[in-house]
Structures are given as C-alpha cells and as structure tokens.
PDB file of N, CA and C in Angstrom:
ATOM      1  N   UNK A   1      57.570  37.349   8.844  1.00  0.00           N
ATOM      2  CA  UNK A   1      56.740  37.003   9.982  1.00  0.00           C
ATOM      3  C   UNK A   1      57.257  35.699  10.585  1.00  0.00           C
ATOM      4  N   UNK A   2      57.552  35.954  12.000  1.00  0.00           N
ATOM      5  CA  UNK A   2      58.149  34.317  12.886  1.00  0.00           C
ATOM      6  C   UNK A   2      56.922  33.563  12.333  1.00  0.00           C
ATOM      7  N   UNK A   3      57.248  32.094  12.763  1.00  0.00           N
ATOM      8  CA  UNK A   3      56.158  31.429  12.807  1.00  0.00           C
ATOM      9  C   UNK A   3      55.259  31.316  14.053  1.00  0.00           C
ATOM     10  N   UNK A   4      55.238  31.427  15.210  1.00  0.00           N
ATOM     11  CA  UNK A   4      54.838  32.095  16.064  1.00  0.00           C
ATOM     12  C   UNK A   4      54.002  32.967  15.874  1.00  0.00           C
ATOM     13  N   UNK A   5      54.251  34.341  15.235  1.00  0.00           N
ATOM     14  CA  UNK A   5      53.338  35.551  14.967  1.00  0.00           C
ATOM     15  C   UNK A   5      52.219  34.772  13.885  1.00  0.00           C
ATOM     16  N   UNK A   6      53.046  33.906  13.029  1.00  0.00           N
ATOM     17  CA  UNK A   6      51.799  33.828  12.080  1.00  0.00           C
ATOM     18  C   UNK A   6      51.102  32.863  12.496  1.00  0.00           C
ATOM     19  N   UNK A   7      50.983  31.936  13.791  1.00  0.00           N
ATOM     20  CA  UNK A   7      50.146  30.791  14.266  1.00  0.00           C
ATOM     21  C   UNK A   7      48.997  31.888  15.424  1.00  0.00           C
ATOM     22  N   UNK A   8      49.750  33.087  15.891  1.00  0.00           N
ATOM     23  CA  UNK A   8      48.728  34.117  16.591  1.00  0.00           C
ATOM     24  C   UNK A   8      47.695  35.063  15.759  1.00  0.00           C
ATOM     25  N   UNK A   9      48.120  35.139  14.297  1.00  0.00           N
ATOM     26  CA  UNK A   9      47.401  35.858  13.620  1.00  0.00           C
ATOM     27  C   UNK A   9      45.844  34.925  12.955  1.00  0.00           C
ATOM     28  N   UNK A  10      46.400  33.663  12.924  1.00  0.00           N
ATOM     29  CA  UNK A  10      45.565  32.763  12.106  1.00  0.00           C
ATOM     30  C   UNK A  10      44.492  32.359  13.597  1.00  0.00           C
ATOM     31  N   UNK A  11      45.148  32.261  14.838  1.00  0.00           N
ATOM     32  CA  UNK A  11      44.039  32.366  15.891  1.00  0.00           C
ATOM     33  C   UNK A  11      43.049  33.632  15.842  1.00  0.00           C
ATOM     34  N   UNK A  12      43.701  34.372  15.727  1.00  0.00           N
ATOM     35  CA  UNK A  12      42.760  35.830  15.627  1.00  0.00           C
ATOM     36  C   UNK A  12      41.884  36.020  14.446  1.00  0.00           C
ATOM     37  N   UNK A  13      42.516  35.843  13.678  1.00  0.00           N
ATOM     38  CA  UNK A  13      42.100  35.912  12.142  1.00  0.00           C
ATOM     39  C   UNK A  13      40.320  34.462  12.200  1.00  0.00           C
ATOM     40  N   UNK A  14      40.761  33.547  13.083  1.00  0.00           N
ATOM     41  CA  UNK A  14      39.430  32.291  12.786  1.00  0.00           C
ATOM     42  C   UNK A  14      38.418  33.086  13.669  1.00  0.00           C
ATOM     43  N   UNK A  15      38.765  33.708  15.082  1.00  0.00           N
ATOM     44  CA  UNK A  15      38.299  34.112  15.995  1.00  0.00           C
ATOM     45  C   UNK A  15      36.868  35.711  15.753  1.00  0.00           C
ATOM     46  N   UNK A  16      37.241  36.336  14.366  1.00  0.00           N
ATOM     47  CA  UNK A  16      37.076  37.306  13.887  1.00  0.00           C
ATOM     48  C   UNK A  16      36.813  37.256  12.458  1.00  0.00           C
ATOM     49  N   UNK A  17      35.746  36.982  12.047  1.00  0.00           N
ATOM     50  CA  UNK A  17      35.407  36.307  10.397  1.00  0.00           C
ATOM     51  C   UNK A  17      34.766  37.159   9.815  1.00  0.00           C
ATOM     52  N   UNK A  18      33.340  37.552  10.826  1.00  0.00           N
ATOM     53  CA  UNK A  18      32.468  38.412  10.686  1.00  0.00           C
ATOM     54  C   UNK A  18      31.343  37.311  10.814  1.00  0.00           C
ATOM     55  N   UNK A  19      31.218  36.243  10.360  1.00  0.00           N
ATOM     56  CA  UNK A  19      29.690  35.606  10.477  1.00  0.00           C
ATOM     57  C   UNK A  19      29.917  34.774  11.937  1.00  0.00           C
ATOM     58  N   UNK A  20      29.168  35.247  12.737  1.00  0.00           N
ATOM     59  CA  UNK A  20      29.155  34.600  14.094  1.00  0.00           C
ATOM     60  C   UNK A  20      29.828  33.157  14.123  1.00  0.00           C
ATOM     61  N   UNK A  21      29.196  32.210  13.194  1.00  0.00           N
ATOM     62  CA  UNK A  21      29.023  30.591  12.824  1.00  0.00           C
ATOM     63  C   UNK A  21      30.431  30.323  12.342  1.00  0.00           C
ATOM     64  N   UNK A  22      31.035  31.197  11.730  1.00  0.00           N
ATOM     65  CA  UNK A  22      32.309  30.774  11.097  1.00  0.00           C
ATOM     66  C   UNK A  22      33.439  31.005  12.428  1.00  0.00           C
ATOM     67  N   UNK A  23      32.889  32.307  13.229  1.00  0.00           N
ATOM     68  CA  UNK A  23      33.758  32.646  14.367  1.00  0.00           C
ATOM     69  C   UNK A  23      33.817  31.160  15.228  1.00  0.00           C
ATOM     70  N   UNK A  24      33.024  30.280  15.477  1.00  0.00           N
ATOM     71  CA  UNK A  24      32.486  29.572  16.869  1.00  0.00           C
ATOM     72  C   UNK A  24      33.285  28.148  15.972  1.00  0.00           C
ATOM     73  N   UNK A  25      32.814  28.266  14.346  1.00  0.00           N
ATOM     74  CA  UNK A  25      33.860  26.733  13.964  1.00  0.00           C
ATOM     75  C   UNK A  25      35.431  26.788  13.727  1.00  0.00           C
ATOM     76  N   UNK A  26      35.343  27.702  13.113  1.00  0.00           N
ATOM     77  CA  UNK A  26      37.219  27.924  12.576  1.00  0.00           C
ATOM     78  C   UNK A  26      37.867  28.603  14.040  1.00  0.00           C
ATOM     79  N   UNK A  27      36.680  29.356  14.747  1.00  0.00           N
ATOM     80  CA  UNK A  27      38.051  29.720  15.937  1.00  0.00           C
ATOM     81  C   UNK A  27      37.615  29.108  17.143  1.00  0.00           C
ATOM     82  N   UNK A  28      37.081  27.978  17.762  1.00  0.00           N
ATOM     83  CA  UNK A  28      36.969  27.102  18.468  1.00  0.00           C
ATOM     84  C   UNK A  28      38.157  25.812  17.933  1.00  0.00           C
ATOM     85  N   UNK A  29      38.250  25.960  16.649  1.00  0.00           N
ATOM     86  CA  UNK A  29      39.743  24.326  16.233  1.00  0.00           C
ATOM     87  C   UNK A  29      40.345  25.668  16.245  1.00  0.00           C
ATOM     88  N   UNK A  30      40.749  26.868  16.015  1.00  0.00           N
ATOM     89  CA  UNK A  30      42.250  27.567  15.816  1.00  0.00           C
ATOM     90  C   UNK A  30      42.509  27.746  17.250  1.00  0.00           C
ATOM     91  N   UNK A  31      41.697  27.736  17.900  1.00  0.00           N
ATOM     92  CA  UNK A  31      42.240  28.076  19.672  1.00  0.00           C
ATOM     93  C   UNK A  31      42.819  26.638  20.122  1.00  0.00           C
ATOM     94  N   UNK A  32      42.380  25.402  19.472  1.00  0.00           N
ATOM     95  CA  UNK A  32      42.622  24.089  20.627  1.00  0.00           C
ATOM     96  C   UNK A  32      43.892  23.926  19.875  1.00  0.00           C
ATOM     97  N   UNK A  33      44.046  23.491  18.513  1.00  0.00           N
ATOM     98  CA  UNK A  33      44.944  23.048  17.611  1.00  0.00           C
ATOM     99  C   UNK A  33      45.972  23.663  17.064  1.00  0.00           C
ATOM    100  N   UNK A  34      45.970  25.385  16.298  1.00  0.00           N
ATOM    101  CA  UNK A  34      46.825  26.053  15.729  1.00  0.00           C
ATOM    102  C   UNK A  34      48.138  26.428  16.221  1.00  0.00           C
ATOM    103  N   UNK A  35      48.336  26.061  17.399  1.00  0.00           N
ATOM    104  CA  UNK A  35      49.848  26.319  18.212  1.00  0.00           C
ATOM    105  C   UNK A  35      50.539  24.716  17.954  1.00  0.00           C
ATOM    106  N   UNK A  36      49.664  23.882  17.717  1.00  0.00           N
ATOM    107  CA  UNK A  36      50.576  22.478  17.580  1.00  0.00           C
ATOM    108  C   UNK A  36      50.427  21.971  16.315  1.00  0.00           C
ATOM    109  N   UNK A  37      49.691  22.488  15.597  1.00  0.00           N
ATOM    110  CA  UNK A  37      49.770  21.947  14.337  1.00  0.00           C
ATOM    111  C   UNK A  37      51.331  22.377  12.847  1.00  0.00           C
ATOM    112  N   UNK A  38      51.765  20.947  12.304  1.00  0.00           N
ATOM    113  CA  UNK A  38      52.865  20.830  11.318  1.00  0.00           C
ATOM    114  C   UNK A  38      52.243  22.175  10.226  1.00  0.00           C
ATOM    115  N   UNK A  39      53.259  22.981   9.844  1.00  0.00           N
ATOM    116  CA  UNK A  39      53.345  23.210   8.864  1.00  0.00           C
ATOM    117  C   UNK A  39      51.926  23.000   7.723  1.00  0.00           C
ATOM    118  N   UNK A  40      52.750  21.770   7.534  1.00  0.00           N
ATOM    119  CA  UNK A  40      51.627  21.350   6.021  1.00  0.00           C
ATOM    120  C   UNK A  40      50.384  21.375   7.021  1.00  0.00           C
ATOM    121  N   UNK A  41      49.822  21.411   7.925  1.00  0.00           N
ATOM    122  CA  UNK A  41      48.724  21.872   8.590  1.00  0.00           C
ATOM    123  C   UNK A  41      48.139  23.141   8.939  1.00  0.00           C
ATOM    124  N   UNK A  42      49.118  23.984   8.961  1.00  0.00           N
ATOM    125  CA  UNK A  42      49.166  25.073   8.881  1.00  0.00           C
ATOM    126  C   UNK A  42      48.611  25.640   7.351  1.00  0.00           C
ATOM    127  N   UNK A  43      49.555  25.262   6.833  1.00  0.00           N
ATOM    128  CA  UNK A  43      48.978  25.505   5.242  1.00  0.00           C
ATOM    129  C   UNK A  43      47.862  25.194   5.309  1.00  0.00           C
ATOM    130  N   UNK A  44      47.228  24.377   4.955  1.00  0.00           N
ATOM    131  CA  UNK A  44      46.022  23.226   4.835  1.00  0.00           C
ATOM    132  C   UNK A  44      44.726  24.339   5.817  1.00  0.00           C
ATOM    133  N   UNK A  45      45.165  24.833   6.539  1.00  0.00           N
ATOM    134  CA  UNK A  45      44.091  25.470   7.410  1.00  0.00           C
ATOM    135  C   UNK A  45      44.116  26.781   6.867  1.00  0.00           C
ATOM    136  N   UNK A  46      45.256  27.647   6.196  1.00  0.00           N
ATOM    137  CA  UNK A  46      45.253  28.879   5.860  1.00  0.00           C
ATOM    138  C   UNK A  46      44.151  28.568   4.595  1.00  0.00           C
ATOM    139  N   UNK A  47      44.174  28.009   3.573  1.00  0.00           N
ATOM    140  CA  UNK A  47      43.398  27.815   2.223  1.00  0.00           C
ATOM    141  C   UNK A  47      42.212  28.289   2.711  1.00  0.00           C
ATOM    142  N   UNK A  48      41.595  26.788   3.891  1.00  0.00           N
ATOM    143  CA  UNK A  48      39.982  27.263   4.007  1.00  0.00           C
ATOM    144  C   UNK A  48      39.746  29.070   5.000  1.00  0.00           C
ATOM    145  N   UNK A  49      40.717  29.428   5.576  1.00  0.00           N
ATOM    146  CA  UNK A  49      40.495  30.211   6.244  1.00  0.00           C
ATOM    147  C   UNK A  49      40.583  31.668   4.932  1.00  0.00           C
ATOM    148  N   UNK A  50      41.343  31.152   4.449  1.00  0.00           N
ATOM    149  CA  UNK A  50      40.715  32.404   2.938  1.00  0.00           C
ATOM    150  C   UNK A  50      39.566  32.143   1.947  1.00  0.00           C
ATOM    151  N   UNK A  51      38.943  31.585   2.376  1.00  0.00           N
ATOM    152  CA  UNK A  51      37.601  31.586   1.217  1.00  0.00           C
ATOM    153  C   UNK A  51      36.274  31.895   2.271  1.00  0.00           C
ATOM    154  N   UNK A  52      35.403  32.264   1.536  1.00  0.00           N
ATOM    155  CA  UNK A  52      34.619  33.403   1.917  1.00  0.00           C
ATOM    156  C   UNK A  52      33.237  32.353   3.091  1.00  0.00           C
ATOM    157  N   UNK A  53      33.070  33.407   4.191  1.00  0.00           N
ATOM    158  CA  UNK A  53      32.451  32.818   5.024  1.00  0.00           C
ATOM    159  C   UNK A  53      31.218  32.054   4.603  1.00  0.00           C
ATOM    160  N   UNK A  54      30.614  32.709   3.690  1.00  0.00           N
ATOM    161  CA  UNK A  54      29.385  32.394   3.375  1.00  0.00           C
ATOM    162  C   UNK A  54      29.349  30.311   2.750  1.00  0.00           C
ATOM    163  N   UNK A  55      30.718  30.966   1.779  1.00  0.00           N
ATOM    164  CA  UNK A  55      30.629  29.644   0.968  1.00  0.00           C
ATOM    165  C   UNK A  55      31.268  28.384   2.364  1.00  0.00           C
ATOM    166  N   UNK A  56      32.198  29.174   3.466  1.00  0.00           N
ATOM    167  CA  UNK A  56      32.865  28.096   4.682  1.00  0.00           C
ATOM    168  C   UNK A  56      31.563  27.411   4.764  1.00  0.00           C
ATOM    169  N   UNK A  57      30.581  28.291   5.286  1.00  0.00           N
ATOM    170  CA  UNK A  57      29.238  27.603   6.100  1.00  0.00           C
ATOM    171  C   UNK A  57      28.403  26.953   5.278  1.00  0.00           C
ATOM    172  N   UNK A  58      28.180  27.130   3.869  1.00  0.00           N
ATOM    173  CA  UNK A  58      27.369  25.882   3.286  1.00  0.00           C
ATOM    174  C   UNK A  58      28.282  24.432   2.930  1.00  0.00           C
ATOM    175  N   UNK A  59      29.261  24.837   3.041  1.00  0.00           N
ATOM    176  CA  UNK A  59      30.483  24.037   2.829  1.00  0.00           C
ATOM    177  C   UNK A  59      30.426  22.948   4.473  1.00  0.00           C
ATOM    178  N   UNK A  60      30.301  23.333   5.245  1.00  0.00           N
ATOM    179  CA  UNK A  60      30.659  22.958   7.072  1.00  0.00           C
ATOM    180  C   UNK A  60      29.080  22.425   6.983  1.00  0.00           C
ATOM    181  N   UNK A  61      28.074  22.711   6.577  1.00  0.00           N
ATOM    182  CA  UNK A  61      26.955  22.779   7.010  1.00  0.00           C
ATOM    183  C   UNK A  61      26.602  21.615   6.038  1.00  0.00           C
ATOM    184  N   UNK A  62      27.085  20.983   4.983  1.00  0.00           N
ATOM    185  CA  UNK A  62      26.354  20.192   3.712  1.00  0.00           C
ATOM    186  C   UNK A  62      25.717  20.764   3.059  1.00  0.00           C
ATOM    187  N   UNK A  63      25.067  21.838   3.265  1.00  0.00           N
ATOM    188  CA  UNK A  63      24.388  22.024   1.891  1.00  0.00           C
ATOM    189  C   UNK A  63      25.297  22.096   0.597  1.00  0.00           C
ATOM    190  N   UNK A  64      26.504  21.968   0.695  1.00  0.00           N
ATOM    191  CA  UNK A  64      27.172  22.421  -0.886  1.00  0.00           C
ATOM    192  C   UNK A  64      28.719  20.885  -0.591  1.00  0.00           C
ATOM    193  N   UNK A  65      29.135  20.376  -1.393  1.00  0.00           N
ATOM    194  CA  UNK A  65      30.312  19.652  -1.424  1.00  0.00           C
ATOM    195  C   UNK A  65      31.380  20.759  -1.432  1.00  0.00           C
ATOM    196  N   UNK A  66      32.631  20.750  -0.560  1.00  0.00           N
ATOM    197  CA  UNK A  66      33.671  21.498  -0.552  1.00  0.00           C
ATOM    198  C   UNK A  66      34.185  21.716  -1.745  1.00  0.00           C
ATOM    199  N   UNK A  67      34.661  22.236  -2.642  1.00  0.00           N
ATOM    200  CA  UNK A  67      35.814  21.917  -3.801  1.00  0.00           C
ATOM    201  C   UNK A  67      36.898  21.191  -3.516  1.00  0.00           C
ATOM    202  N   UNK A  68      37.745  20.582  -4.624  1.00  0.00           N
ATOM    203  CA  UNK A  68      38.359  19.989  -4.729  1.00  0.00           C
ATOM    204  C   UNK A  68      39.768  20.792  -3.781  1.00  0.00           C
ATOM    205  N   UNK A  69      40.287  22.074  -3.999  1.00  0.00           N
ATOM    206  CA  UNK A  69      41.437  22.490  -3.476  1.00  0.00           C
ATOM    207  C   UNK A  69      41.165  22.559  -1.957  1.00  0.00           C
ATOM    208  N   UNK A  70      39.908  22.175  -1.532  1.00  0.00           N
ATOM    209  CA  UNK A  70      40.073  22.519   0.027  1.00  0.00           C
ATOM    210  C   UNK A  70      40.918  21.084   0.646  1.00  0.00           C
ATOM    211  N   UNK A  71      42.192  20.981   1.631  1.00  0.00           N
ATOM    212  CA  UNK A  71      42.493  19.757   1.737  1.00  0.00           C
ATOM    213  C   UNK A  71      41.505  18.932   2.858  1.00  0.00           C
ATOM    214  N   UNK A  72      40.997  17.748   1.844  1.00  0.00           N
ATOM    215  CA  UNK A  72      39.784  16.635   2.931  1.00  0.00           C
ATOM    216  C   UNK A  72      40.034  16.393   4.204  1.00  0.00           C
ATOM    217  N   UNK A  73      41.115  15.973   4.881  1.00  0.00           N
ATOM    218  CA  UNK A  73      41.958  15.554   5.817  1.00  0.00           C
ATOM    219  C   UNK A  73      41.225  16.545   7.023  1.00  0.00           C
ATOM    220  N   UNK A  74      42.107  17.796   6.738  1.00  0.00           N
ATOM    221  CA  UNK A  74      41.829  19.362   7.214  1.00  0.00           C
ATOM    222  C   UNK A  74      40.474  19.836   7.416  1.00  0.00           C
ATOM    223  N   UNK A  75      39.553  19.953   6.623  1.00  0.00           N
ATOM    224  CA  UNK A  75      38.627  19.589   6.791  1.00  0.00           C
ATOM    225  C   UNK A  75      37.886  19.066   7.371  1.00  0.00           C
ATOM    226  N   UNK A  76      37.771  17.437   7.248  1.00  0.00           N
ATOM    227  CA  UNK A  76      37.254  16.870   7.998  1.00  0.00           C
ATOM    228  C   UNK A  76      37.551  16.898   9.376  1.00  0.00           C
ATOM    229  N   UNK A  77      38.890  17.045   9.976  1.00  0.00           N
ATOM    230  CA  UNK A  77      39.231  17.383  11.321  1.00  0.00           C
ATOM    231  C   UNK A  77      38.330  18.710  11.918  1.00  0.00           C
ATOM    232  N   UNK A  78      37.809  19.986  11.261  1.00  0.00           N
ATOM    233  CA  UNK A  78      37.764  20.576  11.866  1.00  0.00           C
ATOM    234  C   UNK A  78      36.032  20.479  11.776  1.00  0.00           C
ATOM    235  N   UNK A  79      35.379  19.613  11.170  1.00  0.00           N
ATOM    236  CA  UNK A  79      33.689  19.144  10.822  1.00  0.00           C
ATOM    237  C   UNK A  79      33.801  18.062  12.397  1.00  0.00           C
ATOM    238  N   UNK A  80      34.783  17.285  11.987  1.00  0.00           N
ATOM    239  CA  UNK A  80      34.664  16.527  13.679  1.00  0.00           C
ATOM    240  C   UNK A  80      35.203  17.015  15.006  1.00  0.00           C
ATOM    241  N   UNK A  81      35.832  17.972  14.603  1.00  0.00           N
ATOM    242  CA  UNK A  81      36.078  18.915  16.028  1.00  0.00           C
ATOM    243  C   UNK A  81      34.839  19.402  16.649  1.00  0.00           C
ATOM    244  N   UNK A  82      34.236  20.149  15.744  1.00  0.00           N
ATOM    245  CA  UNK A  82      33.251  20.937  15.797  1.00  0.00           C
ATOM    246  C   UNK A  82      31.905  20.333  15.907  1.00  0.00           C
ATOM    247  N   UNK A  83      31.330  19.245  15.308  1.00  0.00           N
ATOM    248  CA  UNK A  83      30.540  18.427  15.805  1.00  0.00           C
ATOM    249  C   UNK A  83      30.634  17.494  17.279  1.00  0.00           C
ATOM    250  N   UNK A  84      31.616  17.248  17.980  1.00  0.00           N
ATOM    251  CA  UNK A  84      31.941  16.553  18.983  1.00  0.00           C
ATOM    252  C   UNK A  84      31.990  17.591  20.145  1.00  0.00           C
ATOM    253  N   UNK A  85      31.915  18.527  19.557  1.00  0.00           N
ATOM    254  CA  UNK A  85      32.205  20.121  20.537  1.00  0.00           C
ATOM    255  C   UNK A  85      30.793  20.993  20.322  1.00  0.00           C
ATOM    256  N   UNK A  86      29.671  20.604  19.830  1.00  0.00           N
ATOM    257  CA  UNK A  86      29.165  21.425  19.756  1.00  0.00           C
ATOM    258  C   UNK A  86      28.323  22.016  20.954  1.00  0.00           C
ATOM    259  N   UNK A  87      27.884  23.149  21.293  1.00  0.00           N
ATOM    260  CA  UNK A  87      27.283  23.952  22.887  1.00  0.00           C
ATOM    261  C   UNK A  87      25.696  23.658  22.297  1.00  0.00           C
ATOM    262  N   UNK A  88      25.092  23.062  23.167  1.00  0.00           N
ATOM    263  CA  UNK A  88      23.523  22.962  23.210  1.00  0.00           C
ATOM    264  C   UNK A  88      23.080  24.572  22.978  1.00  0.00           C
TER     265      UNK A  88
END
C-alpha cells in the first residue's frame, strides 16, 4: 500500500467507526491533519484508531484514563482539536 492510499484509508476508516461520536472526533482531526502528518504520527494515530469505539469514547470523554500504549502527545492533540472545534 503507497503511503498515500494508506493516509486515504485511515481518513475513511476515522470517518466510518460506527458510533456517531467517534465518527465526528477521530474523523473531524483525520480530515484536517492525516495528509500532513510524519510517519511516527501516522503510527501514533493508527494504535488509537484500532481500539474499540466504545473504550475511544470513555477514553476522549474522561470517564476512564487512556492506557499506557495509547501515545499522550497523539492523543492529546486530537482531545484539543476536538474540544476547540466543537459544533454547539
């Protein structure tokens, strides 16, 4: 897979989760960011984008502390994306 194809799949892939809430956080930062983001950012965004919606949103939401393998950095970019962006 180019890297190209796989920066269009990971847009589609945030865009299409199944839980509405996960669609509007992970694919609102994969639409602004995922075409310019390094590599190790890339990575860093694939991890959380494989673990399960339910646990993304108590995770995004506070009710639960992330685990340790999610990277903080990454993370936190896409908690302050998404809070600074949020639609009334």
């Amino acid at each position: 897979m180019t890297d190209q194809n796989r920066r269009k799949q990971m847009i589609y892939r945030s865009n299409h989760r199944g839980i509405k809430e996960m669609d509007i956080i992970l694919g609102r930062y994969a639409d602004e960011h995922v075409m310019r983001m390094s590599p190790d950012e890339l990575n860093a965004f694939e991890v959380i984008m494989d673990e399960m919606d339910r646990d993304l949103l108590s995770w995004f939401t506070g009710e639960v502390k992330y685990p340790d393998h999610i990277d903080k950095v990454m993370f936190d970019k896409i908690l302050i994306f998404t809070t600074k962006n949020a639609r009334s």
